[in-house]
Protein backbone atom coordinates (compact mmCIF):
# COMPACT_ATOMS: atom_id res chain seq x y z
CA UNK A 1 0.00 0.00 0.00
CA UNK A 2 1.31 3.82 -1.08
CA UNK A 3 2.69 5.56 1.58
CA UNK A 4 0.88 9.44 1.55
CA UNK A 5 2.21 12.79 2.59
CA UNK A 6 -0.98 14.19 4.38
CA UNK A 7 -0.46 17.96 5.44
CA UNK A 8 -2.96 19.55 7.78
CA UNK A 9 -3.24 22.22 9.69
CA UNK A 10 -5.62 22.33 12.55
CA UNK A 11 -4.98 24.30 15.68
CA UNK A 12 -0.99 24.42 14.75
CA UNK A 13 -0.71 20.63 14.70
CA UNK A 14 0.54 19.29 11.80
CA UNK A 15 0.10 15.71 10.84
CA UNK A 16 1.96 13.46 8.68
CA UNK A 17 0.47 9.80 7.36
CA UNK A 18 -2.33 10.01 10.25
CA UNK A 19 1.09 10.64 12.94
CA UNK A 20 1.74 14.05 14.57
CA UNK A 21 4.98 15.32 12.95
CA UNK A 22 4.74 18.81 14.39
CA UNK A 23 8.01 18.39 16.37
CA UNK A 24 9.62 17.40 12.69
CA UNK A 25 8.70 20.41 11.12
CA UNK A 26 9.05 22.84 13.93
CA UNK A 27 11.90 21.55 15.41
CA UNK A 28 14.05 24.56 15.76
CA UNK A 29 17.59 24.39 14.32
CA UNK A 30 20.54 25.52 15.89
CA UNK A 31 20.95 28.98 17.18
CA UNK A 32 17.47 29.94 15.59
CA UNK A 33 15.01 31.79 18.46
CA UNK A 34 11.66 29.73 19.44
CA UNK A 35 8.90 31.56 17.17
CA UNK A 36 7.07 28.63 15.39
CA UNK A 37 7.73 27.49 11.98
CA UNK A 38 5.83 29.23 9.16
CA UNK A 39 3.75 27.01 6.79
CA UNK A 40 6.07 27.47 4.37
CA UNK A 41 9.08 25.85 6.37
CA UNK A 42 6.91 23.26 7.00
CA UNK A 43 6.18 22.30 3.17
CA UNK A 44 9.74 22.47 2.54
CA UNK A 45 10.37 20.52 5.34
CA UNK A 46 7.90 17.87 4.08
CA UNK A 47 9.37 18.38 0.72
CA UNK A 48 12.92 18.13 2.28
CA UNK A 49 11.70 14.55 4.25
CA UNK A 50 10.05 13.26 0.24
CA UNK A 51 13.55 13.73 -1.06
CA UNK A 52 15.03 12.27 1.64
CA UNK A 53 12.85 9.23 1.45
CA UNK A 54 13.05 8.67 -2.56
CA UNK A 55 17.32 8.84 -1.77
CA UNK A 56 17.06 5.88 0.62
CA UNK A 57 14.80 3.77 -1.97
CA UNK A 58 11.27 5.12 -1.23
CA UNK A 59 9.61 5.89 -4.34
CA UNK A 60 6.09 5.30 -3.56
CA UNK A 61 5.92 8.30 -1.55
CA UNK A 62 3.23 11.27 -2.55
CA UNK A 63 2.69 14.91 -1.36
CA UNK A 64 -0.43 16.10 -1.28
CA UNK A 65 -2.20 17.95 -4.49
CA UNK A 66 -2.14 21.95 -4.03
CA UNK A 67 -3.11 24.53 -6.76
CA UNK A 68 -0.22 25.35 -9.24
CA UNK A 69 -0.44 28.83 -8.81
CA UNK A 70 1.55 28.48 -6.07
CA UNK A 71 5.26 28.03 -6.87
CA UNK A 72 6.45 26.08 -4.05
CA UNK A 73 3.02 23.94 -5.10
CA UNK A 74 4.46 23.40 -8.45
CA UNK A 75 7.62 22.09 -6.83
CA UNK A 76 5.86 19.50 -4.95
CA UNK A 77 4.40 18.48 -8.02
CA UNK A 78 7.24 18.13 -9.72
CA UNK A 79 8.35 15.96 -7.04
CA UNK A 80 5.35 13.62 -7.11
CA UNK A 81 6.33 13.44 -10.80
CA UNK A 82 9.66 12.54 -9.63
CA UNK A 83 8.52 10.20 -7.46
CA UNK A 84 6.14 8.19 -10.14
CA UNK A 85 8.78 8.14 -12.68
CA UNK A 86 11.73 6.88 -10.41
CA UNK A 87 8.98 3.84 -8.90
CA UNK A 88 7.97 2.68 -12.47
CA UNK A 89 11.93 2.65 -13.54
CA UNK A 90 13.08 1.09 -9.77
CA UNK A 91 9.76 -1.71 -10.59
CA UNK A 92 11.67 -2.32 -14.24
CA UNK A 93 14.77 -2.41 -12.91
CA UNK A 94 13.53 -5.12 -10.33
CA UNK A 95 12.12 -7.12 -12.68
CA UNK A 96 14.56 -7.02 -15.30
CA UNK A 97 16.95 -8.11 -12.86
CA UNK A 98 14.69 -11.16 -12.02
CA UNK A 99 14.53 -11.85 -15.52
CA UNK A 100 18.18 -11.55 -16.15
CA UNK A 101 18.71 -14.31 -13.56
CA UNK A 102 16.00 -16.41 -14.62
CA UNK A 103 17.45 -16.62 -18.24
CA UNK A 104 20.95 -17.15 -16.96
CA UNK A 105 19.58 -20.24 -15.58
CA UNK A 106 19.05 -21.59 -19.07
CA UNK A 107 21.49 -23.92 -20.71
CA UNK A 108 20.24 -25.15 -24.18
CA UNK A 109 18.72 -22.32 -26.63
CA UNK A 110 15.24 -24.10 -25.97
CA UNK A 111 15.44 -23.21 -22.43
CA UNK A 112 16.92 -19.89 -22.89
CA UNK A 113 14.11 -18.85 -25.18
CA UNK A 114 11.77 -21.06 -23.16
CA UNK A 115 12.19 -18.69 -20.52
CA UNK A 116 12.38 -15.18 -23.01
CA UNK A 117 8.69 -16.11 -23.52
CA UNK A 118 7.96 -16.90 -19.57
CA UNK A 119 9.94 -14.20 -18.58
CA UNK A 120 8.64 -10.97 -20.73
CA UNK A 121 5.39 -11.91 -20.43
CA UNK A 122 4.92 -9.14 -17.99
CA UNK A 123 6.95 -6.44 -19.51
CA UNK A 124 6.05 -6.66 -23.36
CA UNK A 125 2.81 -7.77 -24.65
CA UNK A 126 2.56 -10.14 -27.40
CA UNK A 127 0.71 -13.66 -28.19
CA UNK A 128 3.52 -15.22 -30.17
CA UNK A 129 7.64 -15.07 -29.85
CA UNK A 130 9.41 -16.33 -32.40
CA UNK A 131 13.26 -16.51 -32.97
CA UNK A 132 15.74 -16.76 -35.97
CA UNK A 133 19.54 -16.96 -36.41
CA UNK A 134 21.72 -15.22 -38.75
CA UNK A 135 23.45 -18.09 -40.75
CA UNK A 136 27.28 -18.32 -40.53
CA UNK A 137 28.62 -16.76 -43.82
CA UNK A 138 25.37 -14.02 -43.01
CA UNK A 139 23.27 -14.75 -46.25
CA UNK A 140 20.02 -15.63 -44.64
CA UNK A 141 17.77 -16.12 -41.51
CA UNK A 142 16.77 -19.55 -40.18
CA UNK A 143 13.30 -19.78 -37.88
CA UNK A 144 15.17 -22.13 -34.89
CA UNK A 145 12.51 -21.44 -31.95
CA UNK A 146 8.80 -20.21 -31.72
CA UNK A 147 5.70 -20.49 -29.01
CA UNK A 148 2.37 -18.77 -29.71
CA UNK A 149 -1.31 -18.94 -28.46
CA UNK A 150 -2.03 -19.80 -31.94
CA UNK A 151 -1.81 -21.89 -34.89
CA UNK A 152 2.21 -21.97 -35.78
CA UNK A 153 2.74 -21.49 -39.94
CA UNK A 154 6.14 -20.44 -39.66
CA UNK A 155 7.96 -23.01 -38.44
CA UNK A 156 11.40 -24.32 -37.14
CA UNK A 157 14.11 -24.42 -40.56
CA UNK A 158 11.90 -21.86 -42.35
CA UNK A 159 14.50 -19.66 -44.14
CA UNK A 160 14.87 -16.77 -45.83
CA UNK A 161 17.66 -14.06 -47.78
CA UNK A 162 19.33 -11.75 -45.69
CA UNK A 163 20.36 -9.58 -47.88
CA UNK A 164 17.88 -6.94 -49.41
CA UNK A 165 15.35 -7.78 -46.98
CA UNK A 166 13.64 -5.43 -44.22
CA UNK A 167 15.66 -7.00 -41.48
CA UNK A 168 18.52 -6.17 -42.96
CA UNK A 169 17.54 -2.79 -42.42
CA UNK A 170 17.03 -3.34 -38.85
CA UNK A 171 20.57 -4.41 -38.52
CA UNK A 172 21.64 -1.71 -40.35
CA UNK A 173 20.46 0.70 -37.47
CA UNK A 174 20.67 -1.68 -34.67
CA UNK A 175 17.39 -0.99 -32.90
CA UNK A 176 14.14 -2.62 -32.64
CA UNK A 177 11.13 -1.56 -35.45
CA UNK A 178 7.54 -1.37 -34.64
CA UNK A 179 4.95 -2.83 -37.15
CA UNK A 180 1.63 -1.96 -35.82
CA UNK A 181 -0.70 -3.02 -38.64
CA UNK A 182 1.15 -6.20 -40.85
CA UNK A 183 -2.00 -6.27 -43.04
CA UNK A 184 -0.87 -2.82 -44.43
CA UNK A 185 2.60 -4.21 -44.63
CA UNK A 186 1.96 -7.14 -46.26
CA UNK A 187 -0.16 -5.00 -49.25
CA UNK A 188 2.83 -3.20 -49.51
CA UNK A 189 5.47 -6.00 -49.57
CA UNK A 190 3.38 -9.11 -51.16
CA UNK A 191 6.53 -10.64 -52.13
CA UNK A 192 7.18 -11.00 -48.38
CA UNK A 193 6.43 -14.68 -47.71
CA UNK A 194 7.29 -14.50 -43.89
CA UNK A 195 4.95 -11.88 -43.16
CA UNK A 196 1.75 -13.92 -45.40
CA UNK A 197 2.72 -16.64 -43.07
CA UNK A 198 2.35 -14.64 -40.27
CA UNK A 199 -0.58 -12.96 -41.00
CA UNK A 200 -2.46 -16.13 -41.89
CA UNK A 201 -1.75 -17.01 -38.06
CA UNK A 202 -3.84 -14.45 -37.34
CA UNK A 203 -0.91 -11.89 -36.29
CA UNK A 204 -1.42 -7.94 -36.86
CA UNK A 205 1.10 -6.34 -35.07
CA UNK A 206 4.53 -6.89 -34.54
CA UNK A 207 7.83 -5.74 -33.16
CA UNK A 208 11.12 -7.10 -34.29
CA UNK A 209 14.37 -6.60 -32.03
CA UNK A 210 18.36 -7.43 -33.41
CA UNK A 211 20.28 -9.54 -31.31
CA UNK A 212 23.61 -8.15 -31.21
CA UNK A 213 25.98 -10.49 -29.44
CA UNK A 214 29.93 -8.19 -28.84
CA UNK A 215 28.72 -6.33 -31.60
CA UNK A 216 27.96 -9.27 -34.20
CA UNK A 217 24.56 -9.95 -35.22
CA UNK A 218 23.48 -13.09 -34.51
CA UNK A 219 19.30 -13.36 -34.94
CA UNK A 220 16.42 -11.33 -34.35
CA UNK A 221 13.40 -11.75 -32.00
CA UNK A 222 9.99 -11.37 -32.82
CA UNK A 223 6.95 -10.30 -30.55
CA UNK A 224 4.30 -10.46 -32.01
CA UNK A 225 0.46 -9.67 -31.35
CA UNK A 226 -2.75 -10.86 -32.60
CA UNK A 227 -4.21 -7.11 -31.89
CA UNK A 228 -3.39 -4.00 -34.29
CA UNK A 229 -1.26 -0.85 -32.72
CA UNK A 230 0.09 -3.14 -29.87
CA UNK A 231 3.53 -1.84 -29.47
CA UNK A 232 5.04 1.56 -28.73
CA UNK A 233 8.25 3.57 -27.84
CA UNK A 234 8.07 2.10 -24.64
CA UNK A 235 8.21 -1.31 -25.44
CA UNK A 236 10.96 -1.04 -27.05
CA UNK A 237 12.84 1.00 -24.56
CA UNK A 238 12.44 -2.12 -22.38
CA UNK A 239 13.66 -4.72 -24.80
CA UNK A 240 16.88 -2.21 -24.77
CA UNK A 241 17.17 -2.27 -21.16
CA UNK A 242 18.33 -5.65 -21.82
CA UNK A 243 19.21 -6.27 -25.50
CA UNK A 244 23.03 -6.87 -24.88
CA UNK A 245 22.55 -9.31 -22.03
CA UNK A 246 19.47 -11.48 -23.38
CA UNK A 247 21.90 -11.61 -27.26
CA UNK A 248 24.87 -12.81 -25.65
CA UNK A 249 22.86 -15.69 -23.35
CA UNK A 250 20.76 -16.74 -26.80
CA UNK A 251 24.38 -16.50 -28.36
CA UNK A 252 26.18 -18.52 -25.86
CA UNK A 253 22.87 -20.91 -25.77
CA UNK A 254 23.00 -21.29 -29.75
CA UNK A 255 27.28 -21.95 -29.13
CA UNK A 256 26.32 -24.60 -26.17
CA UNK A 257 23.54 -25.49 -28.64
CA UNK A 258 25.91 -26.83 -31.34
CA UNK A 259 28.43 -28.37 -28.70
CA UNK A 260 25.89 -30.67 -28.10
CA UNK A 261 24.88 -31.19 -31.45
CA UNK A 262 28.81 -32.25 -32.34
CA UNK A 263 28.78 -34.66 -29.33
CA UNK A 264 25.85 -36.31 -30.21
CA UNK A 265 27.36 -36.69 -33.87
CA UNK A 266 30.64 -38.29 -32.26
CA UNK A 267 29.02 -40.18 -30.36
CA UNK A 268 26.70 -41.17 -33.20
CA UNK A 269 29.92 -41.88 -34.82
CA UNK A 270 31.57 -44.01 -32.22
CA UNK A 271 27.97 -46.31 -31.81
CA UNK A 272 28.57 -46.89 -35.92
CA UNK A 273 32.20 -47.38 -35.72
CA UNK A 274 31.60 -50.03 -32.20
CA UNK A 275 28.64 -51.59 -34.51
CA UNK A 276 30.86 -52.14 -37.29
CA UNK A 277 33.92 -53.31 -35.50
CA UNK A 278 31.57 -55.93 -33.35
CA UNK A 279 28.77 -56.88 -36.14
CA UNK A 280 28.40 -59.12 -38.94
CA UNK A 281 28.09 -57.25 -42.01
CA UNK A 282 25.47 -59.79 -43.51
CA UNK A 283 23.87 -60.72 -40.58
CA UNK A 284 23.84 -58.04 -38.14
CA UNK A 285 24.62 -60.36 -34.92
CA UNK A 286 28.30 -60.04 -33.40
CA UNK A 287 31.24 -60.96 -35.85
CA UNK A 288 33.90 -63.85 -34.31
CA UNK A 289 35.89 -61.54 -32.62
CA UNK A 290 32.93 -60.01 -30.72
CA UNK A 291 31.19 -63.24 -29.97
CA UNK A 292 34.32 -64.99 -28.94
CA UNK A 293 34.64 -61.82 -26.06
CA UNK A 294 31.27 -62.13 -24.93
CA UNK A 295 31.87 -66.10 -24.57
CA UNK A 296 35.38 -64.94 -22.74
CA UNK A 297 34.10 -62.78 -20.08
CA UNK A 298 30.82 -65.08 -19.41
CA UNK A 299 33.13 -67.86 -18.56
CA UNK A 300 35.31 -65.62 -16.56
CA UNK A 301 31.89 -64.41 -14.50
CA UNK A 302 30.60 -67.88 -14.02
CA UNK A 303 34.09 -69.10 -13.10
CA UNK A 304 33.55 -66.47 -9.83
CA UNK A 305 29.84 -67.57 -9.25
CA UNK A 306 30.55 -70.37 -9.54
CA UNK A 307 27.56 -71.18 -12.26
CA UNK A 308 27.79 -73.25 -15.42
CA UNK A 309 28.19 -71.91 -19.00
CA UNK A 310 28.14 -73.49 -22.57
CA UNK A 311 29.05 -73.05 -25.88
CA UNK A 312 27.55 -74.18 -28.71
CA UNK A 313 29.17 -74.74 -32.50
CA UNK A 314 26.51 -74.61 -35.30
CA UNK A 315 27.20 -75.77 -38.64
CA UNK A 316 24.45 -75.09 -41.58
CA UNK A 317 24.11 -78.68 -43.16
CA UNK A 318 25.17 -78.87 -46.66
CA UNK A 319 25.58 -75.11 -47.43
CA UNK A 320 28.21 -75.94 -50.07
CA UNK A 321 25.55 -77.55 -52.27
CA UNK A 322 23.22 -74.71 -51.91
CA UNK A 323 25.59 -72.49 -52.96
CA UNK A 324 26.76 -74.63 -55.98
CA UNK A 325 23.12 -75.04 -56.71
CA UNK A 326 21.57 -72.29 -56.22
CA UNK A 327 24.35 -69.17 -56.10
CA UNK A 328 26.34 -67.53 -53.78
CA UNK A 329 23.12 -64.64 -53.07
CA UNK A 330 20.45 -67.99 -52.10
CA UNK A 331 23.64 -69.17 -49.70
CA UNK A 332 23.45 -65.27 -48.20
CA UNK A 333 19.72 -65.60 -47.84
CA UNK A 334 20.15 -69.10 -45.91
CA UNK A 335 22.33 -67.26 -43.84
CA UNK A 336 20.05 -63.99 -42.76
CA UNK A 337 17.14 -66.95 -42.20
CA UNK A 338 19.23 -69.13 -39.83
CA UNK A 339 20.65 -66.23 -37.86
CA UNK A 340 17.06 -64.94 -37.60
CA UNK A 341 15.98 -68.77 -36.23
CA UNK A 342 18.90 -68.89 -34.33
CA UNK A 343 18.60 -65.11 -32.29
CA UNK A 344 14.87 -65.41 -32.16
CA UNK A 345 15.13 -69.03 -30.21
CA UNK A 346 17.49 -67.61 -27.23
CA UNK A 347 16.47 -65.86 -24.26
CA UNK A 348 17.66 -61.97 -24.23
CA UNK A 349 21.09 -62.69 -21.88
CA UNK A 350 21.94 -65.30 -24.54
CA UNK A 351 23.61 -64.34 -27.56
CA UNK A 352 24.33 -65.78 -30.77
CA UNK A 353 27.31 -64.89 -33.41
CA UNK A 354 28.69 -65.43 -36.80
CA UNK A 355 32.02 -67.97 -35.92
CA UNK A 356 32.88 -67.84 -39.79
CA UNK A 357 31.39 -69.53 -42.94
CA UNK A 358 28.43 -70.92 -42.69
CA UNK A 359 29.47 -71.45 -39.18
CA UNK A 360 27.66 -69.94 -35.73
CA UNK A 361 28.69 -69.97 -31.96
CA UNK A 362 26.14 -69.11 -29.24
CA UNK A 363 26.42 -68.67 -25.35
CA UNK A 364 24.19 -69.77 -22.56
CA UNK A 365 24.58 -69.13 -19.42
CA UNK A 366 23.59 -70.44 -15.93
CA UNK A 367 21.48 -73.28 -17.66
CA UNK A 368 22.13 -76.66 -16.05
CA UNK A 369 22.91 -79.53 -19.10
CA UNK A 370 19.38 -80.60 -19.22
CA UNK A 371 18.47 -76.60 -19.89
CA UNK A 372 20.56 -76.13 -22.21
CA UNK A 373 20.19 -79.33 -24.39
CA UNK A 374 16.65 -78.24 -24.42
CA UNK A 375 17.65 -74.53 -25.34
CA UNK A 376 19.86 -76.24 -28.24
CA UNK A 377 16.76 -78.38 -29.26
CA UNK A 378 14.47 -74.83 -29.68
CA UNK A 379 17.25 -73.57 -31.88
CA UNK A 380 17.55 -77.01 -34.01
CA UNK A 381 13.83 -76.83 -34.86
CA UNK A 382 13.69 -72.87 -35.42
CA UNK A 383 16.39 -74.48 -38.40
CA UNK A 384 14.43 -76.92 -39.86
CA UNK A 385 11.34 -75.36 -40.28
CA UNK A 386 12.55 -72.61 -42.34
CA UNK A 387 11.14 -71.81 -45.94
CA UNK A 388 13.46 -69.40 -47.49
CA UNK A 389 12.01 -68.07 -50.72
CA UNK A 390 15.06 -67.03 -53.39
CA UNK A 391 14.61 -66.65 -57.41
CA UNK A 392 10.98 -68.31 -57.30
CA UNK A 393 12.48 -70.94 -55.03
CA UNK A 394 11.69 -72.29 -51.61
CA UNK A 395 15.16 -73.09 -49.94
CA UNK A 396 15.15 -75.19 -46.59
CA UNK A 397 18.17 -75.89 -44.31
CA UNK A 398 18.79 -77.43 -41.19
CA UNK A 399 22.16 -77.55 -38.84
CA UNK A 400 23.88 -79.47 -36.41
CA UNK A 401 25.01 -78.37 -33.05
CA UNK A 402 28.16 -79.58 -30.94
CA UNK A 403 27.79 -78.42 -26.99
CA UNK A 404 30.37 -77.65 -24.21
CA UNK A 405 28.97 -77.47 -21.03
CA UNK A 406 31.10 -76.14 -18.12
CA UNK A 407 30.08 -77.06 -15.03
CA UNK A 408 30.52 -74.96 -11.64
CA UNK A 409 33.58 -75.98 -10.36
CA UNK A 410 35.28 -76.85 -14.08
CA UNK A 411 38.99 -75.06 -14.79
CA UNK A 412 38.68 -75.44 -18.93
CA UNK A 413 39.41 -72.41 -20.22
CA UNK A 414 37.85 -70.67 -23.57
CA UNK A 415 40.28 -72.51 -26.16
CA UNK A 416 39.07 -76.12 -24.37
CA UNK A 417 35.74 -75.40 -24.35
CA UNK A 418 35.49 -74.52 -28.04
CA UNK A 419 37.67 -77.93 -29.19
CA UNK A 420 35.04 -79.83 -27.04
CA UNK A 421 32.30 -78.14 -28.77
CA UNK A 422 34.01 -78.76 -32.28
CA UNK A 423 34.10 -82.31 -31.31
CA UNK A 424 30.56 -82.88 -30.46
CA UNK A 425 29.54 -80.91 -33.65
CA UNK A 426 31.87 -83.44 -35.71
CA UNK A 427 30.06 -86.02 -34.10
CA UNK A 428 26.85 -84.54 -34.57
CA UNK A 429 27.61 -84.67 -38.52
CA UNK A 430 29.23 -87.62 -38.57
CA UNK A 431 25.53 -89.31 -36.75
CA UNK A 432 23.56 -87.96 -40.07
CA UNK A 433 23.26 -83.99 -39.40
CA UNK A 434 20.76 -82.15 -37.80
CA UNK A 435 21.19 -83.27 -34.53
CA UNK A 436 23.08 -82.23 -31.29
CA UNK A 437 25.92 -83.72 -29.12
CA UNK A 438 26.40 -82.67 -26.09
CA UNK A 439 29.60 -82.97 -23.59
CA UNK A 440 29.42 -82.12 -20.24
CA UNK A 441 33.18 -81.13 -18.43
């Protein structure tokens, strides 16, 4: 609630705010004799205490109104003025500062202009904020952020020319323009795609501010307002207030902005480069090398759990004569099938890979022999009911599988394991193919 200067005189008692303040005003100063203070001393001692007030940060402080004839009047007046003027620009000053600390907060240019729109909400009017960069070599403007109350038409990646254009202009002279009626404006620039775009949302008044960044133009930000002859003087003296701080945050956003962008490329990069250095290139399950360290460091973990692992050798039956019958593209689409069978037949902690060939090697772990000759037995039937159609052709296959299981307290190592497997799978063929052998050690 205002504070009020309330001046009366009744029976030589004056009154300030509802308090007696006759001993401020008549107070006598130094070597002075005791008559009473004139009404005049005590106006300018009122005045004298307003001053003193709005210097210690008390700008909601009036004097009371008194004709303007009167030229001490007109002084007090002028100080009520004062007064007005120095709360509104102590109330911007306040809130800008909030707002400069709530954008600082921001990170990523979403959140930075996230927070414009949240932020200036109270201080400049509009229904839709949009923003657009200045490309790197300066030609043209790129649409990278925009909220609005209605229907968005100009969207992220819309981009125009720089050059020639009416924001070049506003570069040119650094300060924000006012466009109070973009119906008129767009009569007199049809060519102007952005602002039929605009207008089509349903805008009619806009005002467009430069983001200068150290003195480099970097984008431009757009309030914008679905009512005609929304902006004025004093809008833009508050987007000034602020201009060089709010460009170098959406700058330093945009710079974070692309840091992240790189990362996620490298890292992008990396995932393709791991995939590639671990996958099959015609089947897309883990090459030898990448199979034969999975199978490494599950032995090595059930070796401290003491839990049993095996490893199984698969062998596509008579893939030589499908090739030699049927080409070398049938034998790849035998291939994709049977891994397909194969990975689709083991739980997820499984895995399967390419061993080389027409060759496969697959892992299961903490399955007792009975599990995992059962597990082996899904797999073997996934085989033989495949129907691979090639060339007008329905191709079958089946495959044999030689086991290894470790049990809890066995010392074979890797190497062992896989000559145990080969053996059982050379048995396996040697019994009449598609079929498994199993050893347990």
């Amino acid at each position: 609630m205002s504070k009020v200067f309330h001046f009366v005189d009744d029976n030589g008692v004056r009154r300030f705010a509802g308090q007696t303040v006759m001993d401020d005003f008549t107070r006598r100063p130094p070597n002075m004799d005791s008559r009473p203070a004139t009404l005049t001393e005590a106006r300018l001692g009122l005045y004298t205490k307003a001053v003193r007030a709005m210097r210690g940060g008390r700008f909601d402080l009036r004097l009371p109104a008194e004709p303007l004839e009167d030229p001490l009047a007109r002084l007090g007046h002028e100080l009520n003025d004062l007064a007005v003027w120095l709360d509104r620009r102590f109330a911007e000053f306040v809130r800008m500062r909030t707002v400069a600390e709530h954008l600082a907060s921001g990170v990523r240019l979403d959140d930075t202009l996230d927070r414009v729109y949240e932020s200036f909400r109270g201080l400049i009017p509009f229904n839709r904020l949009g923003c657009a960069l200045i490309s790197e070599d300066g030609a043209s403007v790129m649409a990278c952020w925009a909220r609005s109350d209605q229907m968005l038409k100009v969207q992220r990646g819309f981009t125009a020319p720089l050059a020639g254009s009416s924001l070049e202009q506003i570069l040119e002279t650094g300060q924000p323009r006012i466009l109070n009626d973009l119906e008129a404006h767009l009569a007199a620039h049809p060519g102007s795609v952005s602002t039929r775009l605009i207008v089509e949302e349903g805008i009619r008044s806009s005002l467009t501010c430069p983001l200068l960044a150290q003195g480099k133009p970097v984008g431009f930000l757009f309030f914008s307002s679905t009512k005609k002859d929304t902006y004025r003087d004093l809008h833009q003296d508050v987007f000034l207030h602020i201009a060089g701080q709010l460009s170098a945050l959406i700058e330093k956003s945009r710079l974070y902005q692309q840091v992240i962008e790189l990362n996620n490329d490298l890292l992008a990069a990396q995932e393709s480069l791991h995939i590639q250095a671990t996958r099959d290139g015609l089947t897309g399950i883990y090459n030898r090398r990448a199979i034969l360290e999975f199978a490494e460091a599950e032995l090595q973990r059930a070796q401290r759990h003491g839990a049993p692992v095996a490893l199984v050798l698969i062998d596509v039956d008579h893939f030589k004569l499908t090739n030699d019958l049927n080409g070398h593209l049938a034998g790849d689409a035998v291939l994709r099938a049977v891994t397909g069978a194969l990975a689709g037949s083991l739980r997820a902690y499984d895995r399967v890979g390419r061993y080389g060939g027409e060759e496969f090697l697959a892992v299961i772990v903490e399955s007792d022999p009975e599990a995992v000759l059962a597990a082996v037995e899904r797999l073997r039937l996934a085989v033989a009911a495949l129907q691979v159609e090639h060339a007008g052709k329905a191709l079958g296959a089946t495959a044999s599988f030689g086991i290894a299981v470790r049990g809890q307290h066995s010392q074979f190592d890797l190497n062992a394991l896989l000559s145990i497997a080969d053996e059982g799978l050379y048995e396996a063929k040697h019994l009449g193919r598609n079929r498994s052998v199993m050893h347990v050690v």
